[in-house]
C-alpha atoms as a PDB file:
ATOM      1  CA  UNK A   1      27.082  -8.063 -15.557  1.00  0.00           C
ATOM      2  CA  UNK A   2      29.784 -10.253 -13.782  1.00  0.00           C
ATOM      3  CA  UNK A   3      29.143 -13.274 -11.701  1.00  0.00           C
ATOM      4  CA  UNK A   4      30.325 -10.900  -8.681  1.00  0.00           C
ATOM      5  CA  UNK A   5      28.043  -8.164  -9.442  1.00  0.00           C
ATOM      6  CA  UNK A   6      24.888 -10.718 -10.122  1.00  0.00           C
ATOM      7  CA  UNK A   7      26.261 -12.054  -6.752  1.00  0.00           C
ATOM      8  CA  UNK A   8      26.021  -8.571  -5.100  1.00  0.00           C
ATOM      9  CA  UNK A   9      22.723  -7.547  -6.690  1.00  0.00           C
ATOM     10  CA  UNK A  10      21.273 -10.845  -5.170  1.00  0.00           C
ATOM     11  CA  UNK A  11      22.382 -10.130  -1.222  1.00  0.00           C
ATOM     12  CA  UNK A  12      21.054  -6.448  -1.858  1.00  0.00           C
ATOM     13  CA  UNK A  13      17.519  -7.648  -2.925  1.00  0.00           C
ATOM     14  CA  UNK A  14      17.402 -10.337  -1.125  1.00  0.00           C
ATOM     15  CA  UNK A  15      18.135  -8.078   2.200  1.00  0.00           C
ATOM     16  CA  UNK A  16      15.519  -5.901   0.688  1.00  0.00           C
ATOM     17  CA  UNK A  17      12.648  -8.131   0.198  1.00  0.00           C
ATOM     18  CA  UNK A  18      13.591  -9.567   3.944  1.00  0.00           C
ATOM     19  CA  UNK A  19      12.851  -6.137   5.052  1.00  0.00           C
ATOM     20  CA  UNK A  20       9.716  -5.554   3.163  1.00  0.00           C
ATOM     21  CA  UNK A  21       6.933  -7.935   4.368  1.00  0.00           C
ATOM     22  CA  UNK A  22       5.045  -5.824   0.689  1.00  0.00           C
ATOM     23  CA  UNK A  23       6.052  -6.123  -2.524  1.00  0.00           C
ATOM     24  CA  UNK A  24       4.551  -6.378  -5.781  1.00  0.00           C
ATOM     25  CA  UNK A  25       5.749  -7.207  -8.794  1.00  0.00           C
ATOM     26  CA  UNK A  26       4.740  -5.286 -12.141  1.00  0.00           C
ATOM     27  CA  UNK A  27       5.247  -4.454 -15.945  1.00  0.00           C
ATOM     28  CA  UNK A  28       6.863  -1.298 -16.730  1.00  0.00           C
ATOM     29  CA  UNK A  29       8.231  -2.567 -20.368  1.00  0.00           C
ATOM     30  CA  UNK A  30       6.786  -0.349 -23.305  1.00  0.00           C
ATOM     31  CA  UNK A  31       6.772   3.138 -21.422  1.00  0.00           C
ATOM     32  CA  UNK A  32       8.654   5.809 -22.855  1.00  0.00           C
ATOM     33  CA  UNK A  33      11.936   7.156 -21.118  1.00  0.00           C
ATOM     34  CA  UNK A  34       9.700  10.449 -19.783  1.00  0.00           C
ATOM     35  CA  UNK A  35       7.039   7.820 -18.817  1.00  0.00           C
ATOM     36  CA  UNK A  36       9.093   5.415 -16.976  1.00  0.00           C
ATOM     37  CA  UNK A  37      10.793   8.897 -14.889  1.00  0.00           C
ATOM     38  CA  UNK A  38       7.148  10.060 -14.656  1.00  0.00           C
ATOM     39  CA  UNK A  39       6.262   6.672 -12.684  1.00  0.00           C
ATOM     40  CA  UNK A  40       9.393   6.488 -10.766  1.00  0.00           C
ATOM     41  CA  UNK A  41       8.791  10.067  -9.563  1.00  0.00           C
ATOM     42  CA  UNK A  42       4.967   9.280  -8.662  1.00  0.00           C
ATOM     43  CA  UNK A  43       6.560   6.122  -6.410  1.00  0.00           C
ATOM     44  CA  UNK A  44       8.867   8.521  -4.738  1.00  0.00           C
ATOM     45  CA  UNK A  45       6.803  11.083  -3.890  1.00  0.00           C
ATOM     46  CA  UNK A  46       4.293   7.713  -2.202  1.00  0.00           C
ATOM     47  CA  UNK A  47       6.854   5.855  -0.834  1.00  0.00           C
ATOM     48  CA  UNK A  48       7.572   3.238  -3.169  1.00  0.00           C
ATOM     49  CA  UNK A  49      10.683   1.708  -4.620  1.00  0.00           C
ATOM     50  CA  UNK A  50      11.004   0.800  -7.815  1.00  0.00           C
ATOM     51  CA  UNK A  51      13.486  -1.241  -9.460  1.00  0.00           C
ATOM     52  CA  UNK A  52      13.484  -3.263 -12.562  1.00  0.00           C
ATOM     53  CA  UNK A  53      15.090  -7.006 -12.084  1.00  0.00           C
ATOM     54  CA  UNK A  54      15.836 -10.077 -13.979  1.00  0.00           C
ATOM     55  CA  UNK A  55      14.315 -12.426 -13.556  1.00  0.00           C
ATOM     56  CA  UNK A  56      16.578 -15.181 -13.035  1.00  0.00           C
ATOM     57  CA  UNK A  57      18.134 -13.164 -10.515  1.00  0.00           C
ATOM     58  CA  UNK A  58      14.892 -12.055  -8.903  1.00  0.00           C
ATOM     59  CA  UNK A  59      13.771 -16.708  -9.269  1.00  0.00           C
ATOM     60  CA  UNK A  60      17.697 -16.852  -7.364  1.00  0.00           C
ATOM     61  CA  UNK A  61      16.670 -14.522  -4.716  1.00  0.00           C
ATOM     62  CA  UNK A  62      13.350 -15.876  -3.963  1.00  0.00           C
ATOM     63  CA  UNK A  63      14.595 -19.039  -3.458  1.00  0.00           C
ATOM     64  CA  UNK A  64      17.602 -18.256  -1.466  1.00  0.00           C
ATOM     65  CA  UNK A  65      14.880 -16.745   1.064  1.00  0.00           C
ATOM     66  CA  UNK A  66      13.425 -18.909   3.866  1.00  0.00           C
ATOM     67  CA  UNK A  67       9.689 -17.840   2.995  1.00  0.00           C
ATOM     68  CA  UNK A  68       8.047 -19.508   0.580  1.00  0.00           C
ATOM     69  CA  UNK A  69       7.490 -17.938  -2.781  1.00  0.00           C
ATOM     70  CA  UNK A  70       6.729 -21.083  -5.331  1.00  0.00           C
ATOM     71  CA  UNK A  71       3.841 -19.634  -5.924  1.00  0.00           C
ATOM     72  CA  UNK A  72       5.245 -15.963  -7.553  1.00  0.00           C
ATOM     73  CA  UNK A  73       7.701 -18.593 -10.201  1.00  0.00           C
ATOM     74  CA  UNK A  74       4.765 -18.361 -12.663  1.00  0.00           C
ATOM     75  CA  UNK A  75       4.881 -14.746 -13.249  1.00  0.00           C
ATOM     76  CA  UNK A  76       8.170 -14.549 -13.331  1.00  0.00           C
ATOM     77  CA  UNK A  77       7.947 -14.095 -16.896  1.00  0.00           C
ATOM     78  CA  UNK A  78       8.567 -11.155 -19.628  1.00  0.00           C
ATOM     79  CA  UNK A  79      10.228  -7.509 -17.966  1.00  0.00           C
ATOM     80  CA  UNK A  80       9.394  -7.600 -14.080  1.00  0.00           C
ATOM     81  CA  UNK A  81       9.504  -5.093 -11.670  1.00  0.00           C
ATOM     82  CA  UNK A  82       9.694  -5.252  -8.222  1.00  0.00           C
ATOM     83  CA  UNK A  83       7.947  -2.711  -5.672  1.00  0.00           C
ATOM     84  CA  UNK A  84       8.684  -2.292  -1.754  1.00  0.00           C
ATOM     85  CA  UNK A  85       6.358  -0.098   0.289  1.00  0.00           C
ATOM     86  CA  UNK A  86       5.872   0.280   3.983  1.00  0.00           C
ATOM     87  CA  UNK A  87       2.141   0.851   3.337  1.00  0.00           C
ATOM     88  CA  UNK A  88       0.386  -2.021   2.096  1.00  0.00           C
ATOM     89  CA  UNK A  89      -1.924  -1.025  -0.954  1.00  0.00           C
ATOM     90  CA  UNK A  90       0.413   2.036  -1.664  1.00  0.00           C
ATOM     91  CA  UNK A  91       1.962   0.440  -4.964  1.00  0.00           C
ATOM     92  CA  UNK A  92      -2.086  -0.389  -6.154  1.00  0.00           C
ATOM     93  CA  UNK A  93      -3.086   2.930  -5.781  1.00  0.00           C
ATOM     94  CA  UNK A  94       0.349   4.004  -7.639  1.00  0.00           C
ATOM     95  CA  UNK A  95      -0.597   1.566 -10.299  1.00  0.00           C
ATOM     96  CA  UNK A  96      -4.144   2.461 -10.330  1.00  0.00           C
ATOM     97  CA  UNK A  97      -2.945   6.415 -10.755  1.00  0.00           C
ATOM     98  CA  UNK A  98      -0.715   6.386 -13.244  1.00  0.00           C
ATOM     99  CA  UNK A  99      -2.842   3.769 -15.317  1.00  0.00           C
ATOM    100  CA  UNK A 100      -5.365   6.243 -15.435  1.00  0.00           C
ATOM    101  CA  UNK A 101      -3.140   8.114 -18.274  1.00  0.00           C
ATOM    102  CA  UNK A 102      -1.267   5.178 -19.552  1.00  0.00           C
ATOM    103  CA  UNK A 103      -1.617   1.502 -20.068  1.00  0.00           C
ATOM    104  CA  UNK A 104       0.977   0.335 -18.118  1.00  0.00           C
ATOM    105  CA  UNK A 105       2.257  -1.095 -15.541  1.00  0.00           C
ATOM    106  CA  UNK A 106       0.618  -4.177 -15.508  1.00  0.00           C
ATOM    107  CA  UNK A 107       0.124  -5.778 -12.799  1.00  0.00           C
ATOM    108  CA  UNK A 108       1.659  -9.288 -12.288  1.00  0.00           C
ATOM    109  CA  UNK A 109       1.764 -10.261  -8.261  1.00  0.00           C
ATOM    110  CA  UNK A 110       2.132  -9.164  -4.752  1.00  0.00           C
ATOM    111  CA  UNK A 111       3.345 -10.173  -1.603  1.00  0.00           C
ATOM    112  CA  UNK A 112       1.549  -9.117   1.508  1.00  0.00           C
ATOM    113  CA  UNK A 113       2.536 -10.360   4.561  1.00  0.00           C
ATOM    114  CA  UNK A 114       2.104 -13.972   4.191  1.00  0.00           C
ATOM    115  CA  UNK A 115      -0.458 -13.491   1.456  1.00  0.00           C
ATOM    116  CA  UNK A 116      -0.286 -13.972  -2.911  1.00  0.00           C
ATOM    117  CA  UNK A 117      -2.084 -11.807  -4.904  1.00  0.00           C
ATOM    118  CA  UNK A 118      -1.509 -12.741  -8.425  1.00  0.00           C
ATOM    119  CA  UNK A 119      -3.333 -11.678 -11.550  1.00  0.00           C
ATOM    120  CA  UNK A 120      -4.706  -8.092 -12.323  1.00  0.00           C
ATOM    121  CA  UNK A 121      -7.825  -9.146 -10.767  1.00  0.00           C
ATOM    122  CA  UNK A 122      -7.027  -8.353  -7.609  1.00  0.00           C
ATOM    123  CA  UNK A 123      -5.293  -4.580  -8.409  1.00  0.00           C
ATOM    124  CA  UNK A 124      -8.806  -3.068  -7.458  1.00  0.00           C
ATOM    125  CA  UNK A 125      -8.912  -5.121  -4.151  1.00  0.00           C
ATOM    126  CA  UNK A 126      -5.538  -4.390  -2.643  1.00  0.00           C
ATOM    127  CA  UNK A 127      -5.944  -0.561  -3.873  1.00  0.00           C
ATOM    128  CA  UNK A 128      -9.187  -0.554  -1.103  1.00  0.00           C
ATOM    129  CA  UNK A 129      -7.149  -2.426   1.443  1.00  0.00           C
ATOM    130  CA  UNK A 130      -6.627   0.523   4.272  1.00  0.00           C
ATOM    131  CA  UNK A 131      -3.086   0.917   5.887  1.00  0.00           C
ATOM    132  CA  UNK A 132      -2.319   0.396   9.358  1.00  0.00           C
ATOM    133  CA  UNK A 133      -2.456   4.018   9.851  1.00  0.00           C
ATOM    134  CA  UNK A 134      -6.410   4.170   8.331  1.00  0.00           C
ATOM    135  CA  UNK A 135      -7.345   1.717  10.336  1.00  0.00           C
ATOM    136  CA  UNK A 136      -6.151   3.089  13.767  1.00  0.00           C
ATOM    137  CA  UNK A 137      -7.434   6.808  12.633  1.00  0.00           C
ATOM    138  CA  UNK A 138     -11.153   4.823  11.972  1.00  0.00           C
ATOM    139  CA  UNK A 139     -11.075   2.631  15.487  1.00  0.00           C
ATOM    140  CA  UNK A 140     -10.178   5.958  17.041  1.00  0.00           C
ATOM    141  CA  UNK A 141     -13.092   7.549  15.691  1.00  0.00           C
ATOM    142  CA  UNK A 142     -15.375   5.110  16.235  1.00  0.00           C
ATOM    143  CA  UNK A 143     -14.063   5.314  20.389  1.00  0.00           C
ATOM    144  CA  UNK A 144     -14.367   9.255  20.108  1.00  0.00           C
ATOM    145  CA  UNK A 145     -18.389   8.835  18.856  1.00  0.00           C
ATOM    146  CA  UNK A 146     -19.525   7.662  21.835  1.00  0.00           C
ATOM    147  CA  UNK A 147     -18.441   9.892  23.618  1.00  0.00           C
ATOM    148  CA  UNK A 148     -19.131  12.719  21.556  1.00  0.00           C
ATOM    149  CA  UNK A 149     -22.698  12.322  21.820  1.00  0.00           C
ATOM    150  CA  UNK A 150     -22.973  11.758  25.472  1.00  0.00           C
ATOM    151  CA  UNK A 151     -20.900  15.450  25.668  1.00  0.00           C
ATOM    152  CA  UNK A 152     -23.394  16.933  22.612  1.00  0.00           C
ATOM    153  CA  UNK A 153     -26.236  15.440  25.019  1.00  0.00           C
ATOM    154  CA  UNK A 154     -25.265  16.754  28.137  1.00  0.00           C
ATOM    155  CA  UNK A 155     -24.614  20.572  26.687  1.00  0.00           C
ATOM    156  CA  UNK A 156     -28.042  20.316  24.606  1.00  0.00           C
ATOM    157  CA  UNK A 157     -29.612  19.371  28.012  1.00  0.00           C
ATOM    158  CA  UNK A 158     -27.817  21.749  30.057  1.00  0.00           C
ATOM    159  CA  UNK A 159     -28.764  24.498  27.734  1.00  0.00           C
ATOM    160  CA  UNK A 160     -32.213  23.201  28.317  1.00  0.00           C
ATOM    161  CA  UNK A 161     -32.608  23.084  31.988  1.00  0.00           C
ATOM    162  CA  UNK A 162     -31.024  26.172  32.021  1.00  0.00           C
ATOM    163  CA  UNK A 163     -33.461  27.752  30.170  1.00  0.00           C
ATOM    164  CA  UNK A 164     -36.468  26.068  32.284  1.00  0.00           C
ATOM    165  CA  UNK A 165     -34.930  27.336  35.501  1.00  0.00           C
ATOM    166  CA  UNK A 166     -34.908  30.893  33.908  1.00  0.00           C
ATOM    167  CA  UNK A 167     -38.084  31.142  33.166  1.00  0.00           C
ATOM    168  CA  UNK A 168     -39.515  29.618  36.039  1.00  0.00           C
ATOM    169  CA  UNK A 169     -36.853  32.794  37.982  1.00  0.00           C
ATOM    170  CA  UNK A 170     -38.537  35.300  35.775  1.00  0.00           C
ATOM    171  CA  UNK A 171     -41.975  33.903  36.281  1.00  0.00           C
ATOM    172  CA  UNK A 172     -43.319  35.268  40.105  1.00  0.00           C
END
């Protein structure tokens, strides 16, 4: 790789991670060709990118940026790759998925917002984080419940009055 293509890689994924607020960063190294296409197909078809980076490059980018990432330098270490999602815990539940068949990837870091996850410890906890989108659907329900039963109320009552004021018709 030239020093203009290094150059060019770092704008693109430095644009990129300015775009994504979520990434995580993960251990693809020892998967088979078939394996490595079976993950990338299983982040396509959830909405994740996957790319494999240096890591000097990716150190370059992340400190080129005006965030803060001293804290991701540590696990910057052995193969590294980098994940951007829309959806926050998307990439876990990737991880999660495909680990259930093979050992990899391992999970080094994420980025969340203004929040660092590092360590495998907390794979299970951002896999149970809800999206945006989960957590509108369950305030919405909640607001619908309320309602619901006054509605279920009033027709259980209606059928019940209804039947008192036939009876007491039939009755002379």
């Amino acid at each position: 790789m030239t020093k203009e293509e290094k150059n060019q890689f770092i704008d693109v994924l430095d644009k990129s991670i300015n775009e994504n607020s979520n990434f995580y960063l993960a251990d693809i190294s020892g998967l088979t060709a078939e394996e490595a296409n079976n993950l990338r197909r299983l982040c396509f078809k959830r909405e994740v990118s996957l790319q494999v980076v240096k890591n000097t490059l990716l150190k370059k980018v992340l400190e080129k940026n005006d965030s803060n990432y001293d804290e991701l330098y540590d696990v910057l270490k052995g193969n590294t790759s980098i994940m951007f999602t829309d959806v926050a815990n998307a990439p876990a539940k990737v991880i999660k998925e495909f680990r259930k068949k093979h050992d990899k990837p391992v999970f080094k870091a994420a980025h969340l917002d203004a929040s660092f996850y590092i360590g495998e410890e907390y794979l299970d906890t951002l896999s149970d984080l809800k999206s945006k989108n989960e957590l509108i659907a369950e305030i919405m329900m909640l607001l619908q419940s309320p309602a619901k039963n006054v509605i279920s109320s009033l027709q259980s009552g209606g059928n019940k009055l209804s039947g008192i004021i036939k009876t007491l018709s039939e009755r002379e």
